[in-house]
Protein backbone atom coordinates (compact mmCIF):
# COMPACT_ATOMS: atom_id res chain seq x y z
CA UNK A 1 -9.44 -20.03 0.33
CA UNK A 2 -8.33 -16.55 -1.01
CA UNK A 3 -5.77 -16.11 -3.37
CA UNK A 4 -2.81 -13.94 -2.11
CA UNK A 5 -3.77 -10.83 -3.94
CA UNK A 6 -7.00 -10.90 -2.72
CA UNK A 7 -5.31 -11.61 0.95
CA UNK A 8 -2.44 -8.88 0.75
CA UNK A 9 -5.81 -5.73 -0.74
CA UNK A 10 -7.76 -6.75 2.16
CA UNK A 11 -5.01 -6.75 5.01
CA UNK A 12 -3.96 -3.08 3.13
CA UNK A 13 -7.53 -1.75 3.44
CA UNK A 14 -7.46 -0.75 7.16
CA UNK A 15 -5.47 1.79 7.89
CA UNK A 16 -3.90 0.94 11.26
CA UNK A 17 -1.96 -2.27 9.63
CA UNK A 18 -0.81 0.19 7.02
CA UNK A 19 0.71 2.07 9.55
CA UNK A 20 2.08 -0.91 11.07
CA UNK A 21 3.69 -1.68 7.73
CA UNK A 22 4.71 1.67 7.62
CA UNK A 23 6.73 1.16 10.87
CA UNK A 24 7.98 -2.29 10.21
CA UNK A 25 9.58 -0.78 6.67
CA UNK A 26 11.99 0.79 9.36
CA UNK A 27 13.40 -2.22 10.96
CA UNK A 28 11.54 -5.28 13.27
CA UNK A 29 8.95 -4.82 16.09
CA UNK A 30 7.04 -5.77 19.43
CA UNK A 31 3.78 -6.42 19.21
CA UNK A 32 3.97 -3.02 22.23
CA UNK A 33 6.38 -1.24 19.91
CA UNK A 34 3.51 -2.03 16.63
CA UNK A 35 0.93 -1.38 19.62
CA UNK A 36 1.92 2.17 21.13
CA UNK A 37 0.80 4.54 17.98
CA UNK A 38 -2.42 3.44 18.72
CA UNK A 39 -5.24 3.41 21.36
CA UNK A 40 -5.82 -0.12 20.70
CA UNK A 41 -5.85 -2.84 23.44
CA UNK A 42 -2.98 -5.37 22.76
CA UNK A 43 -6.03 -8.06 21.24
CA UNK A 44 -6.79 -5.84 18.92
CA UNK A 45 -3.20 -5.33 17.67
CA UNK A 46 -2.59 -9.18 17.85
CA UNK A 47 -5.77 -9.54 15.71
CA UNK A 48 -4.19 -6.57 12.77
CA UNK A 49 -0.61 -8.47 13.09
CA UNK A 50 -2.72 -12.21 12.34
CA UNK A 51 -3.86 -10.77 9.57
CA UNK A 52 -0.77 -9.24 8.13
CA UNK A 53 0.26 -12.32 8.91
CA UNK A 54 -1.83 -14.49 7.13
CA UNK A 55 -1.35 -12.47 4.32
CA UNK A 56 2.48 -13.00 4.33
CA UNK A 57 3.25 -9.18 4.92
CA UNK A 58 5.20 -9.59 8.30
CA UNK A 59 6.59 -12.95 9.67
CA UNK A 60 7.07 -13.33 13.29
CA UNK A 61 10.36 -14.29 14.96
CA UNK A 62 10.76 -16.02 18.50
CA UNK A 63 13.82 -14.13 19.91
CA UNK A 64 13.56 -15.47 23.96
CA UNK A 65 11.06 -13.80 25.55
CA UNK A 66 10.13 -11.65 22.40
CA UNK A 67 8.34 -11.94 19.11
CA UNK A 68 9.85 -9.74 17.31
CA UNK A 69 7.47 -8.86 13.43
CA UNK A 70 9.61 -8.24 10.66
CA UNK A 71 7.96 -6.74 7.42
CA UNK A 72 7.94 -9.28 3.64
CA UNK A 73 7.90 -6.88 0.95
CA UNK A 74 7.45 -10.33 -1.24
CA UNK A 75 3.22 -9.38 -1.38
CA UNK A 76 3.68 -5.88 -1.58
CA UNK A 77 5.77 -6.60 -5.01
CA UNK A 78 3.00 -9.21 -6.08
CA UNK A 79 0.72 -6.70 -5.78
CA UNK A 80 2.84 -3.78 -7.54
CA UNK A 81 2.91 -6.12 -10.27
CA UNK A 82 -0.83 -6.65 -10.84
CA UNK A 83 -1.40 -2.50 -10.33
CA UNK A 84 1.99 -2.03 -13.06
CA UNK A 85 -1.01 -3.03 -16.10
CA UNK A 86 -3.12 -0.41 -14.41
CA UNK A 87 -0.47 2.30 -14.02
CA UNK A 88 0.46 1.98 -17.67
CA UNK A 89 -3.10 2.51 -18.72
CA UNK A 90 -4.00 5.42 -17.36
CA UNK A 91 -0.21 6.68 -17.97
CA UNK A 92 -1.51 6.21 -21.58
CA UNK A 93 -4.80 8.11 -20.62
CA UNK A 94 -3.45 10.93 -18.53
CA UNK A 95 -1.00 11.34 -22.01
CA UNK A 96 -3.84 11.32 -24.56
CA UNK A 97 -5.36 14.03 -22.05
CA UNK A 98 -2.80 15.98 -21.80
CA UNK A 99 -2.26 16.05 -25.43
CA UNK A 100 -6.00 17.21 -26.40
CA UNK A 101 -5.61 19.87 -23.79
CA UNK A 102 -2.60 20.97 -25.29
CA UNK A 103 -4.25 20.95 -28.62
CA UNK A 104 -7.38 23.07 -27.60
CA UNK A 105 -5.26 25.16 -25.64
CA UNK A 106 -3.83 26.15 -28.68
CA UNK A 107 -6.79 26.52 -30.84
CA UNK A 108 -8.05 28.51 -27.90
CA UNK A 109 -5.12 30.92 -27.88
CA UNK A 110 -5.14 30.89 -31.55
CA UNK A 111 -8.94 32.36 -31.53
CA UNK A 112 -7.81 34.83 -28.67
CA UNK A 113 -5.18 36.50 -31.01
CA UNK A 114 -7.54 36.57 -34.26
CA UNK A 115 -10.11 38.78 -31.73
């Protein structure tokens, strides 16, 4: 059994069901609708939508005839939250890098105007 995080990475690594993410962020879908950006046969699509949905990111309705997908963001924060210690630590580094730039910048331009 995965853990959710682990889940929600792997069904983000391929880039067709982050497309198909991309287009449920604009309201719900077919399976043809999710299906007709790509040259995929409708298997194949079913197969990207069961794992989106086994990771939680879309939940399927039954609306008569129709499935309609609907995109859960719920992972997508889960996962925001585990990167947020990440994105802090390289803020840090980025700002410790730009600082020593800064600094031999200066010393730089300070050489340049005793030459």
């Amino acid at each position: 059994m995965q853990d959710h995080l682990t889940q929600t990475f792997a069904a983000l690594a391929d880039p067709t069901r982050r497309a198909m993410l991309a287009r449920l962020a604009t309201g719900p879908a077919t399976v043809t609708e999710l299906a007709e950006p790509f040259a995929l046969a409708l298997p194949t699509v079913s197969r990207h939508l069961k794992v989106l949905e086994t990771a939680g990111l879309i939940t399927r309705e039954k609306s008569a005839q129709f499935r309609p997908c609907r995109l859960n963001a719920t992972p997508l924060e889960e996962a925001d939250t585990w990167l947020a210690t990440y994105r802090e630590f390289f803020s840090q580094r980025f700002d410790a890098l730009d600082a020593q730039l800064k600094t031999m910048m200066a010393a730089k331009a300070q050489e340049e105007d005793k030459s």
